[in-house]
C-alpha atoms as a PDB file:
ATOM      1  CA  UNK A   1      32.781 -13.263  -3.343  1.00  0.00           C
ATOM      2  CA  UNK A   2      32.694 -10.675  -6.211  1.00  0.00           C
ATOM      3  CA  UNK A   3      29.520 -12.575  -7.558  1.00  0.00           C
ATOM      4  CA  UNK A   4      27.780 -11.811  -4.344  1.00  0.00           C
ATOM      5  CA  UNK A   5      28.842  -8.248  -4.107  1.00  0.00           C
ATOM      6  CA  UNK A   6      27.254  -8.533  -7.352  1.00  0.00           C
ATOM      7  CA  UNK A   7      23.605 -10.126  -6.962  1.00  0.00           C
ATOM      8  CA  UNK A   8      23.652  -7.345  -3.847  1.00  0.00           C
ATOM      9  CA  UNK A   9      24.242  -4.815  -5.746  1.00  0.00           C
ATOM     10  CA  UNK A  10      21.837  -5.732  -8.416  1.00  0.00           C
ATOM     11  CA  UNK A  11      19.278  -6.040  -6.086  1.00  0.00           C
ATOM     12  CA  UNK A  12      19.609  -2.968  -3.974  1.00  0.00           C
ATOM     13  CA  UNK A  13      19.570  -0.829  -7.511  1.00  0.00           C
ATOM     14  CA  UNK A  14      16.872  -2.393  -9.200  1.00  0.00           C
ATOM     15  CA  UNK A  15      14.649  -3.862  -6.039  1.00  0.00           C
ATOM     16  CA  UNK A  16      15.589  -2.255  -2.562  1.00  0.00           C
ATOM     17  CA  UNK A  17      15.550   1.506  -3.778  1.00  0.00           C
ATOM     18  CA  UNK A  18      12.904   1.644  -6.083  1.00  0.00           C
ATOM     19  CA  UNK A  19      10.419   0.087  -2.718  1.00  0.00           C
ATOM     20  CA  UNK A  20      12.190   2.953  -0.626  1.00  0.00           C
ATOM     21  CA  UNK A  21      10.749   5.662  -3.170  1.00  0.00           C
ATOM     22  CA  UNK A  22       7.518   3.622  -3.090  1.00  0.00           C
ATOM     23  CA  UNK A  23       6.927   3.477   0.202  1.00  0.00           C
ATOM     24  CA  UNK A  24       8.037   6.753   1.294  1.00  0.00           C
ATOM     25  CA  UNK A  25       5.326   7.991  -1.527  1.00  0.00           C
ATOM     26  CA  UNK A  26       2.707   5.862   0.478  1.00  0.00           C
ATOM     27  CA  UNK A  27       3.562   7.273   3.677  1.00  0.00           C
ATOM     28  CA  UNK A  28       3.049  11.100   2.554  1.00  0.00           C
ATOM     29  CA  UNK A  29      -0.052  10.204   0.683  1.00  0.00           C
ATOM     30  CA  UNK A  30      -1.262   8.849   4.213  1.00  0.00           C
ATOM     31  CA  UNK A  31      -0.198  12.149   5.602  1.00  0.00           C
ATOM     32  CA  UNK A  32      -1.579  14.050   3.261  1.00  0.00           C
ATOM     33  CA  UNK A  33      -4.832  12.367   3.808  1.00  0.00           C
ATOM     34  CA  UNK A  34      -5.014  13.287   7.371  1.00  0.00           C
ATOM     35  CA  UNK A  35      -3.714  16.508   6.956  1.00  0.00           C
ATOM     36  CA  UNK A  36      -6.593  17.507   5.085  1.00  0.00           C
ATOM     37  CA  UNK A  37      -8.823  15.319   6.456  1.00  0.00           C
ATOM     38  CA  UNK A  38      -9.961  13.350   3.386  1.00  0.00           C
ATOM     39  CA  UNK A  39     -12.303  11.367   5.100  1.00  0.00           C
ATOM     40  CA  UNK A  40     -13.899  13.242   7.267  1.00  0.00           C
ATOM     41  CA  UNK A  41     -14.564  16.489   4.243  1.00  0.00           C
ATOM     42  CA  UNK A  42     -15.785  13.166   2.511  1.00  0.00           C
ATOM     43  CA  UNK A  43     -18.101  12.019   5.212  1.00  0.00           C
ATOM     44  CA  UNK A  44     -19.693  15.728   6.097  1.00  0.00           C
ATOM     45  CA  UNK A  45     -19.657  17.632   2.598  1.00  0.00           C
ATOM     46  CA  UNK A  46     -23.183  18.768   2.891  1.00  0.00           C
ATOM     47  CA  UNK A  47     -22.794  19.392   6.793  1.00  0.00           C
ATOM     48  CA  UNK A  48     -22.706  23.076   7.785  1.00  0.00           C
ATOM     49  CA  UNK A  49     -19.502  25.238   8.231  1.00  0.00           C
ATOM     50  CA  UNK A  50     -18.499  24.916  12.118  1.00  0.00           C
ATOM     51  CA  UNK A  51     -22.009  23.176  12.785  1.00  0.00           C
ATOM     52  CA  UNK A  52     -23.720  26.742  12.444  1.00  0.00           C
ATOM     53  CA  UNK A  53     -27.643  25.310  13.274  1.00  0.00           C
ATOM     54  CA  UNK A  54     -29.278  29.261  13.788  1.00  0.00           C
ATOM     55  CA  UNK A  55     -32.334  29.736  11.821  1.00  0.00           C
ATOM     56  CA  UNK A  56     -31.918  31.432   8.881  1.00  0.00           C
ATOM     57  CA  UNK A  57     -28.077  31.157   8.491  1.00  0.00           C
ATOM     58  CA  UNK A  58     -28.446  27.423   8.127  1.00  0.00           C
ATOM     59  CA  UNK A  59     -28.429  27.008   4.056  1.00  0.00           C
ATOM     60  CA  UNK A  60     -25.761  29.812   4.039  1.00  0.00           C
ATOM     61  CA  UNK A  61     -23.510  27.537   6.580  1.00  0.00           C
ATOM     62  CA  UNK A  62     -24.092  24.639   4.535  1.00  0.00           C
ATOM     63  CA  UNK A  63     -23.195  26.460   1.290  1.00  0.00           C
ATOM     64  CA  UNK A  64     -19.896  27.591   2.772  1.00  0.00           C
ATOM     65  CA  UNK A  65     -18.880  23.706   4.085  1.00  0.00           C
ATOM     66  CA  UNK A  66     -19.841  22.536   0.753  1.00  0.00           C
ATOM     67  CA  UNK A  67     -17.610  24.886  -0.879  1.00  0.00           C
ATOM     68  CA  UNK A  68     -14.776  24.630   1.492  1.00  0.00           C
ATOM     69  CA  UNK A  69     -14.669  20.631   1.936  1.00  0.00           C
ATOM     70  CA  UNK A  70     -15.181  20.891  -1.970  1.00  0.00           C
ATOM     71  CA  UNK A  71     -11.793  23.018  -2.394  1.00  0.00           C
ATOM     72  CA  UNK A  72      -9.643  20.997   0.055  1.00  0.00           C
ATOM     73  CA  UNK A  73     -10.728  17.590  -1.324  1.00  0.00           C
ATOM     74  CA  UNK A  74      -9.933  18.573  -4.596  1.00  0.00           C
ATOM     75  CA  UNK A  75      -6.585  20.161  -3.103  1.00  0.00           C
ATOM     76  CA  UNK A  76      -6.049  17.117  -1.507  1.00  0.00           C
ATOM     77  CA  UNK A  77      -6.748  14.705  -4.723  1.00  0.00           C
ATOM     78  CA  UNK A  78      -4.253  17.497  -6.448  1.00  0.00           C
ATOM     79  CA  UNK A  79      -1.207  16.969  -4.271  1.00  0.00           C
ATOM     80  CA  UNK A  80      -1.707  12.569  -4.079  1.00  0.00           C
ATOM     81  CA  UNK A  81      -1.665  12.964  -7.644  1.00  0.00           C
ATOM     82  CA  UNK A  82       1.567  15.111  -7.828  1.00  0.00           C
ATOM     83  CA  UNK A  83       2.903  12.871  -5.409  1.00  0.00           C
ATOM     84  CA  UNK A  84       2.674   9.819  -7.406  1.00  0.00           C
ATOM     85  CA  UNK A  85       4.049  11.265 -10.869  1.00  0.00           C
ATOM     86  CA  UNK A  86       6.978  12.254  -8.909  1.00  0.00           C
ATOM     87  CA  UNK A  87       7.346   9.348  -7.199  1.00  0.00           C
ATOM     88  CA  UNK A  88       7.133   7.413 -10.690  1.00  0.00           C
ATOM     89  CA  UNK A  89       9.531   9.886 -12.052  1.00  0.00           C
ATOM     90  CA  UNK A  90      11.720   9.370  -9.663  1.00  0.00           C
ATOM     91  CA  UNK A  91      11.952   5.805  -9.662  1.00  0.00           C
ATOM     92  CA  UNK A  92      11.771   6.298 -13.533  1.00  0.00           C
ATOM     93  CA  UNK A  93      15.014   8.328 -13.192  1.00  0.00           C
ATOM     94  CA  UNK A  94      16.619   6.117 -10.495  1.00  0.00           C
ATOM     95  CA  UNK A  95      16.767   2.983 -12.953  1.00  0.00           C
ATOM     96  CA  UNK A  96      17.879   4.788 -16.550  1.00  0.00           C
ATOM     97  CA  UNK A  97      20.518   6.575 -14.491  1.00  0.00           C
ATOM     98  CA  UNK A  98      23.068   3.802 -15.561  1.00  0.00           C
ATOM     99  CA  UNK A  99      21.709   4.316 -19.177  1.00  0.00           C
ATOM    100  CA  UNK A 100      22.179   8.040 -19.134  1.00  0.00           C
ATOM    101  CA  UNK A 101      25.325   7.697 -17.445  1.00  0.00           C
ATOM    102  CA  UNK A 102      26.906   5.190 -19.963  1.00  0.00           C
ATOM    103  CA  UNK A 103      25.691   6.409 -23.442  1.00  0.00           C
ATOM    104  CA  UNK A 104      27.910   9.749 -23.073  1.00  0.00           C
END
């Protein structure tokens, strides 16, 4: 019975928790994706700003979606990126807790 308690324990420290932090970091990259729209700033970069098609205020339109689909996607590429350092660093911190814990 102890042995058991154990292999459970062993496996909800070093497996179970460390997929927990893993996928919760997938799920708010996902969100983060369509909060910003990733795709769709992606798909329509050179498109104009709120599909302004007047003569004469066309290349400004499309300068102001390119900058503005420009700033969020790098926004957005900013924040999946901080997401998954501290994702790693917190699975990083999760398994040399014992270590850190036991050395003092």
């Amino acid at each position: 019975m102890p042995a058991l308690i154990l292999i459970d324990f062993i496996y909800w420290f070093l497996i179970s928790v460390p997929l927990l932090i893993f996928n919760f970091a997938k799920i708010a990259i996902i969100v983060l994706c369509h909060f910003f729209s990733l795709e769709i700033n992606i798909r329509t970069l050179f498109q104009p700003w709120k599909n302004e098609r007047r003569k004469g205020y066309i290349g400004i339109a499309r300068g102001i979606g390119f900058f503005i689909k420009s700033f969020t996607i790098v926004l957005n590429i900013g924040f999946v990126i901080l997401i998954l350092f501290l994702s790693l660093g917190l699975i990083a911190a999760w398994l040399f807790t014992p270590i850190f814990i036991f050395s003092f």
